[in-house]
N, C-alpha and C. Protein backbone atom coordinates (compact mmCIF):
# COMPACT_ATOMS: atom_id res chain seq x y z
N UNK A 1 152.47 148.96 180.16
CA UNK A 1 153.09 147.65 180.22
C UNK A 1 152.09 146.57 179.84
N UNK A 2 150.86 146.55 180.28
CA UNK A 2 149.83 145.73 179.76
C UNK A 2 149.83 145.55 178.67
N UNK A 3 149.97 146.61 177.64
CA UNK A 3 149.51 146.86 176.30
C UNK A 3 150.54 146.00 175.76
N UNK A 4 152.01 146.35 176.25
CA UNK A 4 152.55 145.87 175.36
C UNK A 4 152.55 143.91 175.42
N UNK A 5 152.40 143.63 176.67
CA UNK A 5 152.33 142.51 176.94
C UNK A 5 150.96 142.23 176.13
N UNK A 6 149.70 142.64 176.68
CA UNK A 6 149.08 141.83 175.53
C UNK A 6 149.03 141.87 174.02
N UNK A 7 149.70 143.29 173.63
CA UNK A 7 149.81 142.96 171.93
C UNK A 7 151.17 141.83 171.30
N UNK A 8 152.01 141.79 172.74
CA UNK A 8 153.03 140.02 172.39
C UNK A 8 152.16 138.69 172.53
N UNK A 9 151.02 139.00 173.39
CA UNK A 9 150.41 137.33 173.52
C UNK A 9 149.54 137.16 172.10
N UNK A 10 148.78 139.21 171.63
CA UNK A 10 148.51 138.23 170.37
C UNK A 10 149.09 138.11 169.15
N UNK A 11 150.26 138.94 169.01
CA UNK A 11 151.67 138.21 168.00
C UNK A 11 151.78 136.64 168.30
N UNK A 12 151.40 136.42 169.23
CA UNK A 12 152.19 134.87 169.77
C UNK A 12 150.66 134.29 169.36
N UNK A 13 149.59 134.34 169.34
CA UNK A 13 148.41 134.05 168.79
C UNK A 13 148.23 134.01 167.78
N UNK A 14 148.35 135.17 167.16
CA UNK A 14 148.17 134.81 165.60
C UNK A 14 149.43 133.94 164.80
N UNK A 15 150.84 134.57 164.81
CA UNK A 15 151.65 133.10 164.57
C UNK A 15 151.30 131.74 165.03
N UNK A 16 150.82 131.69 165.65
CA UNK A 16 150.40 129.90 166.60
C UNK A 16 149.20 129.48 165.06
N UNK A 17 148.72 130.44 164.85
CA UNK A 17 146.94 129.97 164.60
C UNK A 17 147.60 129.74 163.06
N UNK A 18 148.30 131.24 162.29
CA UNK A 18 148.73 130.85 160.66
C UNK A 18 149.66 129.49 160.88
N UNK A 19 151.01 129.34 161.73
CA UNK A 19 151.56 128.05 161.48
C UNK A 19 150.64 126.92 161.82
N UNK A 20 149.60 126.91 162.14
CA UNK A 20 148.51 125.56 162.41
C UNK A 20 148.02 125.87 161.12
N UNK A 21 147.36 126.84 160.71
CA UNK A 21 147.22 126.85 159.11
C UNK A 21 147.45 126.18 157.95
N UNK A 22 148.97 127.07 158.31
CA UNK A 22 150.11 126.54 157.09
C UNK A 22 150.48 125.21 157.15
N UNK A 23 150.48 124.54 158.39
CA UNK A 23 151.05 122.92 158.48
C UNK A 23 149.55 122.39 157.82
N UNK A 24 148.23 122.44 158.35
CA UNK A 24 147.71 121.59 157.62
C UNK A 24 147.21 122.37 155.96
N UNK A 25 147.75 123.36 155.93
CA UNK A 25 147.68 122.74 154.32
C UNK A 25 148.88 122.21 153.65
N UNK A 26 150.11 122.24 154.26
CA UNK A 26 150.71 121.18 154.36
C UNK A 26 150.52 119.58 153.90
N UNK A 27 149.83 119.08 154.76
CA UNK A 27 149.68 118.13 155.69
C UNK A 27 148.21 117.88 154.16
N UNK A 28 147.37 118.68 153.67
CA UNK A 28 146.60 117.98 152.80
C UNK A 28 146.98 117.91 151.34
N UNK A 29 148.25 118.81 151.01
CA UNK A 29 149.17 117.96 150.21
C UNK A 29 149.62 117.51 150.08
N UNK A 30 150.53 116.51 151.05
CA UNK A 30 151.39 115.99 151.39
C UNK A 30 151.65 114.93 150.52
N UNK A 31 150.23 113.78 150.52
CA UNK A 31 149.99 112.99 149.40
C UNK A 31 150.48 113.29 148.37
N UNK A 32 150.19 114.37 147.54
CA UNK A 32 150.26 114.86 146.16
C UNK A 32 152.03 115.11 145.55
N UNK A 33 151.65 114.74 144.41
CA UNK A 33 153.01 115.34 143.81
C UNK A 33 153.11 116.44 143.55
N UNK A 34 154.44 116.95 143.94
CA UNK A 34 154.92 118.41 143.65
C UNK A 34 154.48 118.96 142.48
N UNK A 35 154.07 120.18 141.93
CA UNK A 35 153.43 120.48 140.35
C UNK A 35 154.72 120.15 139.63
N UNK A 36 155.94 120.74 140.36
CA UNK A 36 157.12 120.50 139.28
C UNK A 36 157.28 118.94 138.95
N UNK A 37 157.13 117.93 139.67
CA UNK A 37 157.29 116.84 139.53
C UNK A 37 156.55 115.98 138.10
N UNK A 38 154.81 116.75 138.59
CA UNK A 38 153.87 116.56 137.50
C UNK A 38 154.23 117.16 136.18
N UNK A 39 154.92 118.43 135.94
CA UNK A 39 155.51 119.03 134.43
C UNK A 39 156.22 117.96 133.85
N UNK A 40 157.44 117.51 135.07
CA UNK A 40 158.59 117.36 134.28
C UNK A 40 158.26 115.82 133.51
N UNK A 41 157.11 115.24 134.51
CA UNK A 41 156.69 113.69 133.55
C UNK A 41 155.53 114.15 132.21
N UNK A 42 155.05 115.10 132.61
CA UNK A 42 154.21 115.43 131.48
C UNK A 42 155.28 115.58 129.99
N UNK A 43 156.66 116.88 130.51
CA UNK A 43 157.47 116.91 129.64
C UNK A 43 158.49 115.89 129.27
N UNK A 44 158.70 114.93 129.79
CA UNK A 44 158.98 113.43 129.56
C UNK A 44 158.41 112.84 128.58
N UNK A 45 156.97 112.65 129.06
CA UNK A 45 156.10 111.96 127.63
C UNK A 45 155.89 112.53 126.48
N UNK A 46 155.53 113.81 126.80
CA UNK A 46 155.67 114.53 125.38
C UNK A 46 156.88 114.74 124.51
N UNK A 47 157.97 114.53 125.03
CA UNK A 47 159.14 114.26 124.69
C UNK A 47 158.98 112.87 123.98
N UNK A 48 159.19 111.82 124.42
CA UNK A 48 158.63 110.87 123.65
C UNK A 48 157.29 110.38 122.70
N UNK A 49 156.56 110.93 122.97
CA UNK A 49 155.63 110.97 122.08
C UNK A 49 156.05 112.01 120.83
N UNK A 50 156.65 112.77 120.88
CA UNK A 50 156.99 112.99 119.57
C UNK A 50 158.16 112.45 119.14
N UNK A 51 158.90 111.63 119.51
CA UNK A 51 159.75 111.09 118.61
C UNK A 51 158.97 109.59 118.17
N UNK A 52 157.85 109.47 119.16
CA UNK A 52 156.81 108.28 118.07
C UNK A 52 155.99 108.76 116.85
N UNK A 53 155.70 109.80 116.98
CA UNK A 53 154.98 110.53 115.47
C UNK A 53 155.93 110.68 115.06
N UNK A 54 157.32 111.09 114.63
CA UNK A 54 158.49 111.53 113.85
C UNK A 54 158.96 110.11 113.64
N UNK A 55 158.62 108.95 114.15
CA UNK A 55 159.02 107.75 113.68
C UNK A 55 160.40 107.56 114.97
N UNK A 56 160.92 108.25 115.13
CA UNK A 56 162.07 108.24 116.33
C UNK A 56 162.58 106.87 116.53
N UNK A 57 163.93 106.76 116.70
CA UNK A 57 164.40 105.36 117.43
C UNK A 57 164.13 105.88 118.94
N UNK A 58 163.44 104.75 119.70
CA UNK A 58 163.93 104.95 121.70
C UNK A 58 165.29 104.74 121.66
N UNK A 59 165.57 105.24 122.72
CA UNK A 59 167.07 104.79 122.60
C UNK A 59 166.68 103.97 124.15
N UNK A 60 167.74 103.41 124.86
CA UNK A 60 167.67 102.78 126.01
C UNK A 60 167.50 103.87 127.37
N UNK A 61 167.79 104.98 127.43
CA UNK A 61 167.25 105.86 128.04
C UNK A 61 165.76 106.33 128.00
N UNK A 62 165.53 106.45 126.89
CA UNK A 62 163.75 106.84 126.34
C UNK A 62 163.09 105.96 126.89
N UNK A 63 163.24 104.64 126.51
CA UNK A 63 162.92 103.50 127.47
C UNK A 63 162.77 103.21 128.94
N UNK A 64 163.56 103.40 129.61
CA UNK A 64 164.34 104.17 131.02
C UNK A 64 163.24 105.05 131.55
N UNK A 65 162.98 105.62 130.77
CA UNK A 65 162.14 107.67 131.44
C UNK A 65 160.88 106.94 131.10
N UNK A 66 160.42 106.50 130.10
CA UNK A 66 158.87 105.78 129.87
C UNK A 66 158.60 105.05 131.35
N UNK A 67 159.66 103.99 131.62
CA UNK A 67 159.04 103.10 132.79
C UNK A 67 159.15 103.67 134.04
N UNK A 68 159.78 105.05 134.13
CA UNK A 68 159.94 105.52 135.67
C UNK A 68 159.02 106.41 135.57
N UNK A 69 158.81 107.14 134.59
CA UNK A 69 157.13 107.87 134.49
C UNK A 69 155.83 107.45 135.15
N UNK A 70 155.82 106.04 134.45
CA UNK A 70 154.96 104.94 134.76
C UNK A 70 155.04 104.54 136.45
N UNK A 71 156.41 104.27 136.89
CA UNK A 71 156.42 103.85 138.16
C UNK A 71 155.99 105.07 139.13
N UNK A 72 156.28 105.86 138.81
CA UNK A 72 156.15 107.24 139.46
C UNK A 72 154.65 107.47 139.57
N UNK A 73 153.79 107.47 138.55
CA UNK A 73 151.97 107.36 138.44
C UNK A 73 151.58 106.52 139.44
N UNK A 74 151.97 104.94 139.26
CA UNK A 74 152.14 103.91 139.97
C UNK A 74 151.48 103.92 141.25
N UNK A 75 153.07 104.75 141.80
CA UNK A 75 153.23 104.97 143.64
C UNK A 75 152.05 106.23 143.96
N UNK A 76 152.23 107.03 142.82
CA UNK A 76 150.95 108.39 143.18
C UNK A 76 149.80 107.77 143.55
N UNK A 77 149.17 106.92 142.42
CA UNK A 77 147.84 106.23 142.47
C UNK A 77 147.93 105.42 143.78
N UNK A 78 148.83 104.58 144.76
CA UNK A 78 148.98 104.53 145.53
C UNK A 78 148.66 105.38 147.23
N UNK A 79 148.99 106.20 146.41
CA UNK A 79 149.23 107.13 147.79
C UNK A 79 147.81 107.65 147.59
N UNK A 80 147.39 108.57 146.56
CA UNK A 80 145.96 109.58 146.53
C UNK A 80 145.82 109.74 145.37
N UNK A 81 145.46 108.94 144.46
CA UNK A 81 144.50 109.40 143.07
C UNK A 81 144.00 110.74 142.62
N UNK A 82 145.00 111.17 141.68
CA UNK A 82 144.89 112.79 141.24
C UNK A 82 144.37 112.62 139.97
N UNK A 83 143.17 114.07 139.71
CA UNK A 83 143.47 113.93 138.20
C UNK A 83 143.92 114.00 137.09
N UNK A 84 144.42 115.02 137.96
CA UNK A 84 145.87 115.41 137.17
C UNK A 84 146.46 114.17 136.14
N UNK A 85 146.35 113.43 137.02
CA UNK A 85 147.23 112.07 136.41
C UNK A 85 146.73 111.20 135.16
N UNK A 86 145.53 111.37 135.09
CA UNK A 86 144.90 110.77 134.13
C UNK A 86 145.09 110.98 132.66
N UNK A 87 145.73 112.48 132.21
CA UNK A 87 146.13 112.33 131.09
C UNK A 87 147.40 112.25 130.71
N UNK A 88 148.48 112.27 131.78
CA UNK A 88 149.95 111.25 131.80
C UNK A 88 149.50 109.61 131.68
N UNK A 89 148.44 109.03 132.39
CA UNK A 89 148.32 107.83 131.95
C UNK A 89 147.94 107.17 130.73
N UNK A 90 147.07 108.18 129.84
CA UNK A 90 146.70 107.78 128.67
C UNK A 90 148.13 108.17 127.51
N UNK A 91 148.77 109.26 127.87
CA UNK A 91 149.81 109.39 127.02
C UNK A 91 150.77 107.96 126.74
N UNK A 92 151.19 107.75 128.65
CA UNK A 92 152.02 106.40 128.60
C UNK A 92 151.44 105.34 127.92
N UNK A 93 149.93 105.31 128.26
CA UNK A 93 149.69 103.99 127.84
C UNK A 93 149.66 103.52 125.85
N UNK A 94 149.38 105.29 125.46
CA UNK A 94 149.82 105.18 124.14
C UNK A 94 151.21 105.06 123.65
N UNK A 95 151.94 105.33 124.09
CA UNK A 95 153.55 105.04 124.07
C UNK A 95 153.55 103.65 124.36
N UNK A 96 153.23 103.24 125.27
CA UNK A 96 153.30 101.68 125.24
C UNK A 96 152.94 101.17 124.43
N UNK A 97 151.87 101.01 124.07
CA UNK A 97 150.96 100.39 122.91
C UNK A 97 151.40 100.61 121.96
N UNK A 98 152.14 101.61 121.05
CA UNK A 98 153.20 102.11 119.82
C UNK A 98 154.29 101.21 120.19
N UNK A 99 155.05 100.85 121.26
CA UNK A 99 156.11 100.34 121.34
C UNK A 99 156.32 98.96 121.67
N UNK A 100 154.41 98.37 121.53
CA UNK A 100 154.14 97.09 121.68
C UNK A 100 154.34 96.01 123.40
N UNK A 101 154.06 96.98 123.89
CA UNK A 101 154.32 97.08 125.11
C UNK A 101 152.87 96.67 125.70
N UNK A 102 152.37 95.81 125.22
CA UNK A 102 151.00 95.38 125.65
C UNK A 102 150.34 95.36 127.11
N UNK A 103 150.96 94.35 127.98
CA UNK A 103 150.68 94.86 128.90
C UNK A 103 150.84 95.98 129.99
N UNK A 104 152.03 96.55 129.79
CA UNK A 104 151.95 97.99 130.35
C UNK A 104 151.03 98.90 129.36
N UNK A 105 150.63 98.90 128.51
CA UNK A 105 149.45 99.77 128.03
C UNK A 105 148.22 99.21 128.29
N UNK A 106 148.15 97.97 128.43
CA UNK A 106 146.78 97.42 129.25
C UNK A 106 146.37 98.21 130.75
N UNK A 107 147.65 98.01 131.40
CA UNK A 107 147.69 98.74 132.77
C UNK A 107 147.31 100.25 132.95
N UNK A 108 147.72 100.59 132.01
CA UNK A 108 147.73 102.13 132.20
C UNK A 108 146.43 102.13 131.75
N UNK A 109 145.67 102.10 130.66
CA UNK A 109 144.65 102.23 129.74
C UNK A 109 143.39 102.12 131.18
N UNK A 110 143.66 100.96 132.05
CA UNK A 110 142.35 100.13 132.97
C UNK A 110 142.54 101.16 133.56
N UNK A 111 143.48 101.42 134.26
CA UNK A 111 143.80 102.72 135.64
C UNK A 111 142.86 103.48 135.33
N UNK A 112 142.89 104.19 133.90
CA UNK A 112 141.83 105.09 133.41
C UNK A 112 140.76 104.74 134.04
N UNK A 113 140.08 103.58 133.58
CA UNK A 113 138.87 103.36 133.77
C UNK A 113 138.26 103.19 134.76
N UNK A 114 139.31 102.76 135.66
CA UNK A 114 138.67 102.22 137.11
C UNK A 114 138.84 103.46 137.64
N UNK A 115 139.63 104.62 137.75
CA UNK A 115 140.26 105.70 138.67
C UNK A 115 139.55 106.91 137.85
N UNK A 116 139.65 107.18 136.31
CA UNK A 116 139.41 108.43 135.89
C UNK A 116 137.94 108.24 135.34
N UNK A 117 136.99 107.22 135.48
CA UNK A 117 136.11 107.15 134.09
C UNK A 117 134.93 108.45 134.09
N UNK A 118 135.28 109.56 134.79
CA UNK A 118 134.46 110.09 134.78
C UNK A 118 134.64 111.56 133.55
N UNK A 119 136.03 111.22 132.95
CA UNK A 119 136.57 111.96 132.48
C UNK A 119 136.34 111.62 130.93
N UNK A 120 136.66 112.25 129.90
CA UNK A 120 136.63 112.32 128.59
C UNK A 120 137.94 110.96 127.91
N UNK A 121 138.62 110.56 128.77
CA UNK A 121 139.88 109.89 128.78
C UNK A 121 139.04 108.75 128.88
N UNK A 122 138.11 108.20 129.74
CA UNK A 122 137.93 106.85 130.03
C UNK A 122 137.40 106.03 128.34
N UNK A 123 136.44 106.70 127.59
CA UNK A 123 136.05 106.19 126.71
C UNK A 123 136.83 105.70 125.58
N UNK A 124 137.93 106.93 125.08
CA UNK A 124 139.22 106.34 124.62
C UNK A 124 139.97 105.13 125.06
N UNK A 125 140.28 105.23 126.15
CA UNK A 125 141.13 104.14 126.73
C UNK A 125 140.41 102.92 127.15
N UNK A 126 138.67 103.22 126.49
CA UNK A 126 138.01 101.51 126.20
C UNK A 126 138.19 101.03 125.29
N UNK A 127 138.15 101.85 124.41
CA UNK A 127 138.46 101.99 122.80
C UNK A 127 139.80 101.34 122.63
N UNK A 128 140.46 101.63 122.69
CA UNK A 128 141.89 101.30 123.03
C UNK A 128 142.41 99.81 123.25
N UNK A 129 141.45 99.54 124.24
CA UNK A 129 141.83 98.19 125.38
C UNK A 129 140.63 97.32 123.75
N UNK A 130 139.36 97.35 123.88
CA UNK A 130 139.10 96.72 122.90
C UNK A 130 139.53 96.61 121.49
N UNK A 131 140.49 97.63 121.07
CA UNK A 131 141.12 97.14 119.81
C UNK A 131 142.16 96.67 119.97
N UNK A 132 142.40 96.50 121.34
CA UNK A 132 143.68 95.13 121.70
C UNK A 132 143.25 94.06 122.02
N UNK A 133 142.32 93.72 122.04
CA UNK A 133 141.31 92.20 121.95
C UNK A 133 141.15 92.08 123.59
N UNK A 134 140.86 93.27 124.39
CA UNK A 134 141.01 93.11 126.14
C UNK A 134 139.39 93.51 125.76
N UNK A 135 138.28 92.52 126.95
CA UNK A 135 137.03 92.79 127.28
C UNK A 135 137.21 94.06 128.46
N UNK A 136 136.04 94.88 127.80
CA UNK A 136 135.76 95.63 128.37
C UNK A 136 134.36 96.23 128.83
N UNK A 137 134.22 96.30 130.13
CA UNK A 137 132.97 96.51 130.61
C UNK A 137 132.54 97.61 130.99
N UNK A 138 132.60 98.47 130.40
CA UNK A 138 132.72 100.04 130.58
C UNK A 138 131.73 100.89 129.53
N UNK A 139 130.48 101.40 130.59
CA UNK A 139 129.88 102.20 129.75
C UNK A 139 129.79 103.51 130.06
N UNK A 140 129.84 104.21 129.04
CA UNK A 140 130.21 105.98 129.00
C UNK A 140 129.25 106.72 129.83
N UNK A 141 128.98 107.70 130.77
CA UNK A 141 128.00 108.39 130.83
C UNK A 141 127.28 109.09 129.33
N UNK A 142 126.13 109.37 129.84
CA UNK A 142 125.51 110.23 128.61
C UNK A 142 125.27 111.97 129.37
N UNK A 143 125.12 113.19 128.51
CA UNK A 143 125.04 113.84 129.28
C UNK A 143 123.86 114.09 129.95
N UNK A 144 124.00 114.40 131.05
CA UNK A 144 123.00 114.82 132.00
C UNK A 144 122.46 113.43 132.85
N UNK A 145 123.27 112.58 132.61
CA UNK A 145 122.89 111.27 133.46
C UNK A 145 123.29 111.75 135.10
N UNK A 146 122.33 111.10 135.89
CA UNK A 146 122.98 111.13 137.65
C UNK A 146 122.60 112.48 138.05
N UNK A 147 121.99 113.24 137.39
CA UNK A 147 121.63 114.99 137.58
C UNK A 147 120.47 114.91 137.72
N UNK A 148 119.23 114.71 138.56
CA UNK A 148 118.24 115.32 138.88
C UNK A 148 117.32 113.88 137.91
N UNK A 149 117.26 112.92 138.01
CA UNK A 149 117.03 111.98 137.02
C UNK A 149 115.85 111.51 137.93
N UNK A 150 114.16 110.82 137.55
CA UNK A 150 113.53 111.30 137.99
C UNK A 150 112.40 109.83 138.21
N UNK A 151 114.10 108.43 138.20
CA UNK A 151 113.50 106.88 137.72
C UNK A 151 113.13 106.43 139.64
């Protein structure tokens, strides 16, 4: 009778310990967007971005999915800054900027810089902002900068 009683307290132990587990990893995604969420805006923009290389009319929907993409990054960057996100922001912000959409491609382009610049994205999207006549104060790492540096 012991036995069986204590091999129920540690069934009842180890379930206790994995659902404390499982909630906080939970609990440290919580912030984050769903991966499906992240595809389907990735497949959004790329959707529109090729009907800007094919020359494409937007239609008022295309339009529509561009700015809720955008709003959607928005509230993320809000909540917990992924990196994920950084190359949905440079896509939008090139869609904007094709569709003359200046300051929402200003917006998106800075996000880069201030949130991703550690990435291959930030230098483009200086590039970018300065051939739209926006000052920019942004200088690139070089490699091996911040690594064992010896000033």
């Amino acid at each position: 009778m012991k036995k069986i009683i204590a091999f129920f307290i540690g069934i009842v132990l180890f379930c206790g310990i994995f659902c404390l587990e499982s909630e906080a990893a939970k609990k440290s995604k919580k912030g984050s967007l769903p991966e499906e969420e992240i595809t389907q805006m990735s497949e959004t923009i790329d959707n529109l971005t090729k009907k800007m290389y094919a020359r494409g009319l937007f239609s008022p929907q295309d339009n529509s999915d561009l700015i809720n993409v955008k709003i959607k990054l928005d509230n993320q960057m809000l909540i917990a800054p992924d990196l994920s996100l950084a190359p949905l922001y440079y896509k939008a912000a090139v869609l904007y900027k094709s569709r003359e959409m200046k300051q929402d491609a200003i917006e998106c382009f800075q996000t880069i810089l201030e949130n991703f610049s550690d990435t291959a994205l930030a230098p483009k999207a200086a590039a970018h902002l300065k051939e739209m006549g926006v000052e920019v104060n942004f200088v690139p790492k070089t490699a091996g900068e911040g690594e064992g540096s010896n000033e």
